[in-house]
N, C-alpha and C. Protein backbone atom coordinates (compact mmCIF):
# COMPACT_ATOMS: atom_id res chain seq x y z
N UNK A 1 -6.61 18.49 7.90
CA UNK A 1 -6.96 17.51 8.92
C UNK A 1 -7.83 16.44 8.28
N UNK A 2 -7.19 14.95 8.79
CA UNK A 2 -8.42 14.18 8.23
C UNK A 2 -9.41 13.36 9.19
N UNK A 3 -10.17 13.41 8.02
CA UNK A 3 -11.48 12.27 9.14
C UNK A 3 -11.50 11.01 9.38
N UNK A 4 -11.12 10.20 8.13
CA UNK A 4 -11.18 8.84 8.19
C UNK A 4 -9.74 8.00 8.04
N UNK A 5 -9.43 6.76 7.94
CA UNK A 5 -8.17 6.15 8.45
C UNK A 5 -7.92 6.00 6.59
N UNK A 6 -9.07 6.67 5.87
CA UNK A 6 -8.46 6.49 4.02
C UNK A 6 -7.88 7.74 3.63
N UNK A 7 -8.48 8.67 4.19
CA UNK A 7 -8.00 10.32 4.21
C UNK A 7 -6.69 10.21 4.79
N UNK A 8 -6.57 9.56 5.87
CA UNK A 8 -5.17 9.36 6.18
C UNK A 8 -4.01 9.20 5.79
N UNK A 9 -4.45 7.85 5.07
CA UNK A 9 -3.70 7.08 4.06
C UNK A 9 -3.53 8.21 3.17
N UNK A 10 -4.01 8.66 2.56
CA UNK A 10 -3.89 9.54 1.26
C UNK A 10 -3.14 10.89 1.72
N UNK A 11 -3.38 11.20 3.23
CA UNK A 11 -2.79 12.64 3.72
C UNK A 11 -0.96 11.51 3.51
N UNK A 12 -0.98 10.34 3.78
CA UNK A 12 0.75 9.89 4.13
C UNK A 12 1.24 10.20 2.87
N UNK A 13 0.69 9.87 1.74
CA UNK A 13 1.29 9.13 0.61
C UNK A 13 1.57 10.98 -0.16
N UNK A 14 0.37 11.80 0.09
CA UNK A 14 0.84 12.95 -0.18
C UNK A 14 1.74 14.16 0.51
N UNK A 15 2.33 13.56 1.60
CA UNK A 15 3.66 14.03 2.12
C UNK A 15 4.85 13.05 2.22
N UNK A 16 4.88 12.67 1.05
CA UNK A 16 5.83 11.79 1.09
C UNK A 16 6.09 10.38 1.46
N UNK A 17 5.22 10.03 2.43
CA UNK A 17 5.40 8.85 2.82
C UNK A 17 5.58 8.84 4.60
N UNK A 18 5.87 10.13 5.16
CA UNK A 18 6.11 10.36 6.43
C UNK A 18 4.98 11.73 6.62
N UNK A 19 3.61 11.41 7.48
CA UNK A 19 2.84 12.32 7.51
C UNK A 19 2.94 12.41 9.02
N UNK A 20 2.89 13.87 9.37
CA UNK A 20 3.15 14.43 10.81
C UNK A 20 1.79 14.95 11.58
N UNK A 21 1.07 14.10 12.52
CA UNK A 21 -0.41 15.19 13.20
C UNK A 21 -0.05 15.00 14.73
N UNK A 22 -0.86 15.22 15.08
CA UNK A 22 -1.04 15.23 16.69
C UNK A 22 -1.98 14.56 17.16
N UNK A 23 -2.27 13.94 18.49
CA UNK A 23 -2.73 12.58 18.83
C UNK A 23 -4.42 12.99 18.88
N UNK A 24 -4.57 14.53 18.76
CA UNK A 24 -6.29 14.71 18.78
C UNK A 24 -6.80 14.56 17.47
N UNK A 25 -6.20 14.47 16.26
CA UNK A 25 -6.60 14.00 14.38
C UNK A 25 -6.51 12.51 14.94
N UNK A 26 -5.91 11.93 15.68
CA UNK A 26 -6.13 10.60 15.31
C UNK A 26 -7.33 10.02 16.27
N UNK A 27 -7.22 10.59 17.80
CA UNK A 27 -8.40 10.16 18.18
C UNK A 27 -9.47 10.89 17.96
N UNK A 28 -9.76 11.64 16.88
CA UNK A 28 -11.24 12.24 16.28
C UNK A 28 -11.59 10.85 15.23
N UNK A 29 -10.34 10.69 14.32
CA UNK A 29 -10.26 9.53 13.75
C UNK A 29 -11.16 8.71 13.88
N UNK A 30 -11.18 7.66 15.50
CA UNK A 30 -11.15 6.81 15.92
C UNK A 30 -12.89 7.30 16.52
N UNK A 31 -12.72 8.46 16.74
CA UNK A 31 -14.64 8.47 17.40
C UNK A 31 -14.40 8.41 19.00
N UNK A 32 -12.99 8.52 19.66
CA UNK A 32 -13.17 8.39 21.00
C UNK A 32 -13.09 9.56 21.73
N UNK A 33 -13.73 9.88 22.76
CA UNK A 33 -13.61 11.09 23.60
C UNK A 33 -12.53 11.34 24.15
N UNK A 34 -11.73 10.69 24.53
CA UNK A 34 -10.71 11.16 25.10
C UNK A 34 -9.44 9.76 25.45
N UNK A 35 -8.55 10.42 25.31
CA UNK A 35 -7.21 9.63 25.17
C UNK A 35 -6.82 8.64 26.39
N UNK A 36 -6.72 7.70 26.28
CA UNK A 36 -6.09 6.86 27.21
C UNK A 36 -4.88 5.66 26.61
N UNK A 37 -4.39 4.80 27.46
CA UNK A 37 -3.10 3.53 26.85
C UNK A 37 -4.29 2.74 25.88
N UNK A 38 -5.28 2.47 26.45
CA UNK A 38 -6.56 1.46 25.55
C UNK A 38 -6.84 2.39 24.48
N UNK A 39 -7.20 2.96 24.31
CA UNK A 39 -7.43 3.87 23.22
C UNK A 39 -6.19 4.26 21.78
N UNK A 40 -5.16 4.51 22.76
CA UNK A 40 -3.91 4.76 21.95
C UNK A 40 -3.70 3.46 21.11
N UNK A 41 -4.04 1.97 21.70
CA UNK A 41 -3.64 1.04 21.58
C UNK A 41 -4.51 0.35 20.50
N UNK A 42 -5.83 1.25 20.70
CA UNK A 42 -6.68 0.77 19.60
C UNK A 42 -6.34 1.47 18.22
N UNK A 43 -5.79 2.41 18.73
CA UNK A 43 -5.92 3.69 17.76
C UNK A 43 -4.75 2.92 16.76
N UNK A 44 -3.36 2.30 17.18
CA UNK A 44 -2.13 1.80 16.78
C UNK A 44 -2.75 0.22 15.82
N UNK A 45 -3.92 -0.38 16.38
CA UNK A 45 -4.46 -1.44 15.85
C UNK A 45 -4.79 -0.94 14.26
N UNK A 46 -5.79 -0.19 14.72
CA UNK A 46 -6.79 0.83 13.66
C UNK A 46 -5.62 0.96 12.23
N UNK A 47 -4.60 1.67 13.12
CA UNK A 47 -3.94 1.72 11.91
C UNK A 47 -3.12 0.62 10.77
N UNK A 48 -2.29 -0.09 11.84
CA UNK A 48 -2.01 -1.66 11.37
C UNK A 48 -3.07 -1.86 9.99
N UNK A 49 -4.52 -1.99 10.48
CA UNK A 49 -5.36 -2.49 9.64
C UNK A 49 -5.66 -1.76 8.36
N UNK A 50 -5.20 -0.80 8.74
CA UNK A 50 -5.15 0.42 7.26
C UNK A 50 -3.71 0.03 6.95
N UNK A 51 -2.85 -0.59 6.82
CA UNK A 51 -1.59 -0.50 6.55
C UNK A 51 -0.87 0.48 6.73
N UNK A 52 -0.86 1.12 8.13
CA UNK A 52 -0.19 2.38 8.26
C UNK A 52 0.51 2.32 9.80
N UNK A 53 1.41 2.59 9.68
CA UNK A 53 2.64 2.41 11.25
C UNK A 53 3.04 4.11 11.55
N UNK A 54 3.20 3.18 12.97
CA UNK A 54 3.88 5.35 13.52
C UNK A 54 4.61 5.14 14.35
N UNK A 55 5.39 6.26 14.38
CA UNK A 55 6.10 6.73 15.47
C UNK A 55 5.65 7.66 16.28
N UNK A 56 5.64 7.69 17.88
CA UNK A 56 6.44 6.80 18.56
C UNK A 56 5.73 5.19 18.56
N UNK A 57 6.32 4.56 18.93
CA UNK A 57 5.94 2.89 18.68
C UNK A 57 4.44 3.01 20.11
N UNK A 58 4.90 3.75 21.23
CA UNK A 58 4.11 3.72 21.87
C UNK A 58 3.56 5.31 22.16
N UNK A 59 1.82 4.82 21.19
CA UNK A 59 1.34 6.65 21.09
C UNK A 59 1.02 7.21 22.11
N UNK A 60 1.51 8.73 22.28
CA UNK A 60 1.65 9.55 23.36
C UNK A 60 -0.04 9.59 23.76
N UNK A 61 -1.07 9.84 25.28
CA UNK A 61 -1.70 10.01 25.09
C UNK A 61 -2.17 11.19 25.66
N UNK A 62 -1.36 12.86 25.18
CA UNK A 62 -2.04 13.60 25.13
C UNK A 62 -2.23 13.92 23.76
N UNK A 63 -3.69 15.06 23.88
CA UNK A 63 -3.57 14.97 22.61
C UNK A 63 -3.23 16.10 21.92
N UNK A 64 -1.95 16.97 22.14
CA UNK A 64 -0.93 18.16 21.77
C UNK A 64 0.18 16.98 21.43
N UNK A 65 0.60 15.91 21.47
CA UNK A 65 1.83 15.66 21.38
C UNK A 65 1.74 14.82 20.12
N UNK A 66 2.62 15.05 18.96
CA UNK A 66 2.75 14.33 17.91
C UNK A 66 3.00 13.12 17.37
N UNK A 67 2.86 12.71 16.33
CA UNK A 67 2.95 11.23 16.20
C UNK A 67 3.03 11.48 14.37
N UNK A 68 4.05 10.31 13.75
CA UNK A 68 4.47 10.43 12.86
C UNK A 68 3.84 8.97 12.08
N UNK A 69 3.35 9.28 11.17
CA UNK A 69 2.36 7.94 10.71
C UNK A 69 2.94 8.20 8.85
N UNK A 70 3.70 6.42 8.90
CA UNK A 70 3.89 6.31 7.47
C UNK A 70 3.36 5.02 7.55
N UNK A 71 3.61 4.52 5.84
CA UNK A 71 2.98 3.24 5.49
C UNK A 71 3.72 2.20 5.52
N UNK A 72 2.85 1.18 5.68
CA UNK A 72 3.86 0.06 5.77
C UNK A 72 4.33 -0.90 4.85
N UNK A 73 5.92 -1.32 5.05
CA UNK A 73 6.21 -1.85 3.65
C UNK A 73 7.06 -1.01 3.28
N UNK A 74 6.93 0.69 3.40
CA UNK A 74 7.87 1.14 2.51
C UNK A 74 9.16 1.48 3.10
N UNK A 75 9.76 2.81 2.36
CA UNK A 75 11.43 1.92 2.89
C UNK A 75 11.33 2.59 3.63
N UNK A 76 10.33 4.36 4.30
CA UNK A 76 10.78 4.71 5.52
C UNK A 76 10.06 3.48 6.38
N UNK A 77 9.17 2.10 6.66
CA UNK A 77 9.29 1.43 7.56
C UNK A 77 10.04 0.53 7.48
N UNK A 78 10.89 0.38 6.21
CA UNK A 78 11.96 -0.59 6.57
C UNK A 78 13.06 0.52 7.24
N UNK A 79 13.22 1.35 7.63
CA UNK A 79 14.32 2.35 8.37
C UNK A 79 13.95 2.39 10.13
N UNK A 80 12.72 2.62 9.66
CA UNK A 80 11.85 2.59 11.39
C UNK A 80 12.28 1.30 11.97
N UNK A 81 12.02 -0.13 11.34
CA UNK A 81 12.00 -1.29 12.04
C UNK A 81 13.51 -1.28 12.11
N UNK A 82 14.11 -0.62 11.44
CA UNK A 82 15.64 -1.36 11.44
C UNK A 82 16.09 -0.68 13.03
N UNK A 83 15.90 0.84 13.21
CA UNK A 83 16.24 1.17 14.17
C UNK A 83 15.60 0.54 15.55
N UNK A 84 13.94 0.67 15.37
CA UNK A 84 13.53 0.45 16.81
C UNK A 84 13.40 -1.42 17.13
N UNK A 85 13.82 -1.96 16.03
CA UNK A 85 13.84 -3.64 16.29
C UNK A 85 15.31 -4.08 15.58
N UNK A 86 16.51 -3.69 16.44
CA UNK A 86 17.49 -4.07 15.92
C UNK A 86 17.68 -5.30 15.15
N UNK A 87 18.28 -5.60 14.69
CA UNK A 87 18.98 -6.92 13.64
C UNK A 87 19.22 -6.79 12.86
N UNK A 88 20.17 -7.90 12.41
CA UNK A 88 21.29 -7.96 11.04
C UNK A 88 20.57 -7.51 10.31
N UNK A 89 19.52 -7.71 9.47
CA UNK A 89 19.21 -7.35 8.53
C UNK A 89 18.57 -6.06 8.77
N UNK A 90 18.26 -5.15 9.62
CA UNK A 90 17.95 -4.15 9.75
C UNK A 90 19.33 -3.46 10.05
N UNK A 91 20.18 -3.65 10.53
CA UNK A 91 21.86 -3.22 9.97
C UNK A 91 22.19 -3.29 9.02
N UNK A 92 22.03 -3.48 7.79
CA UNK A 92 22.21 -4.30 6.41
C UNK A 92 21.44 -3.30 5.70
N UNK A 93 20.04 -2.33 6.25
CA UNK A 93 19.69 -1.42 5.85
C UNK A 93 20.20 -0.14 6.11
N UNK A 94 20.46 0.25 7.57
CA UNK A 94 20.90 1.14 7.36
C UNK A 94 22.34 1.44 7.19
N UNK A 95 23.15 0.59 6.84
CA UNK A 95 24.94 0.54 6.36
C UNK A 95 24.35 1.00 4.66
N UNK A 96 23.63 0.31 4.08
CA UNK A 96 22.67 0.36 2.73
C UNK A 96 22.73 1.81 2.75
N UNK A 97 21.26 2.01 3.39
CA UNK A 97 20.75 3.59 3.22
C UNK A 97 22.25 4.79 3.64
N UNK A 98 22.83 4.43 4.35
CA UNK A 98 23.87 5.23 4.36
C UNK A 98 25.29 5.73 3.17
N UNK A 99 25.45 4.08 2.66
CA UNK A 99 25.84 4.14 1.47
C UNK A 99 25.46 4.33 0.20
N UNK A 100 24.18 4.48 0.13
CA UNK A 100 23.57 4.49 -0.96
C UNK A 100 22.95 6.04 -1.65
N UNK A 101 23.08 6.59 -0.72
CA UNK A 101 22.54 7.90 -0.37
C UNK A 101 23.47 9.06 -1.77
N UNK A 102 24.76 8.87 -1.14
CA UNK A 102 25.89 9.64 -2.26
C UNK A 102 26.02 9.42 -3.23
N UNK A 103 25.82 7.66 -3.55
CA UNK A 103 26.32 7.35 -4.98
C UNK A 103 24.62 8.13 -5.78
N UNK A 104 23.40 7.77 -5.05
CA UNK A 104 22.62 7.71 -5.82
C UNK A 104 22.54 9.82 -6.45
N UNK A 105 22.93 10.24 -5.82
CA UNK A 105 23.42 11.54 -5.50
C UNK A 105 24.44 12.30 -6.60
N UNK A 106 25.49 11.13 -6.40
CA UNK A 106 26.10 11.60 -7.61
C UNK A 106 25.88 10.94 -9.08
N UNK A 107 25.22 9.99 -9.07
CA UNK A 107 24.28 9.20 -10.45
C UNK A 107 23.34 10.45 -10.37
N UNK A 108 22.43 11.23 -10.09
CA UNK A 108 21.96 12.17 -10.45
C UNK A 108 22.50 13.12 -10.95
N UNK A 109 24.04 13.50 -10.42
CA UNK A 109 24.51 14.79 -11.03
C UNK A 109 24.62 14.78 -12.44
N UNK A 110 25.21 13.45 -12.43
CA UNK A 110 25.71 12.60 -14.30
C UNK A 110 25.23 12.62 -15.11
N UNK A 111 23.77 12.33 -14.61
CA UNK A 111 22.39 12.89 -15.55
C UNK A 111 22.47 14.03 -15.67
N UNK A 112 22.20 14.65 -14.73
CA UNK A 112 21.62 16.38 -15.02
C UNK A 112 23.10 16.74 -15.91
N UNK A 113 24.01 16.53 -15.59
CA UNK A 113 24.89 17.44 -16.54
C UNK A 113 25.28 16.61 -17.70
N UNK A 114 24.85 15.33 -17.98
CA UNK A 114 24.83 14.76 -19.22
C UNK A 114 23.81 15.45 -20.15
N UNK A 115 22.27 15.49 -19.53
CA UNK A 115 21.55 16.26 -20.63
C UNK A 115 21.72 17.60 -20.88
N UNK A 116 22.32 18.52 -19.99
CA UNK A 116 22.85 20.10 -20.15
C UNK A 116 23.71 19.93 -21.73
């Protein structure tokens, strides 16, 4: 569990890039007693300013229900924006990420059994 919105950062980047808590780590985070839309809303600011985005776009405010916080910029938020803010170019990613997935997949096999 972390305390601060840098511990945070560092809990994302060491699960990958997609870190999973529940809405009471983030409003301990934040120093507030208890959950409300203003709060959630600050809490969603808070993070912005740390460079860090979540899902759901709009945070749940109990605080048992989860919330998925990655960073921003990277390609899981270029996947996030593509889905929850449609457009071409967020189609353009995921036709991308869909195609890109196998080849890069089988360019790995090529390796591994080139150096065998």
């Amino acid at each position: 569990m972390t305390s601060t919105y840098e511990e945070l950062r560092d809990a994302v980047e060491d699960a990958g890039g997609l870190y999973v808590t529940n809405m009471a780590e983030l409003r301990d985070i934040r120093g507030a007693g208890r959950l409300s839309t203003g709060i959630c809303a600050a809490i969603s600011d808070d993070l912005a300013s740390h460079g860090l985005g979540h899902i759901p776009s709009e945070l749940p405010t109990s605080q048992w229900h989860e919330a998925r916080i990655y960073r921003l910029g990277s390609s899981i938020a270029s996947v996030v924006s593509a889905i929850l803010d449609p457009s071409e170019a967020g189609d353009k990613t995921l036709r991308n990420l869909a195609e890109d997935n196998p080849r890069e997949i089988l360019q790995r096999i090529r390796e591994l059994v080139s150096e065998a």
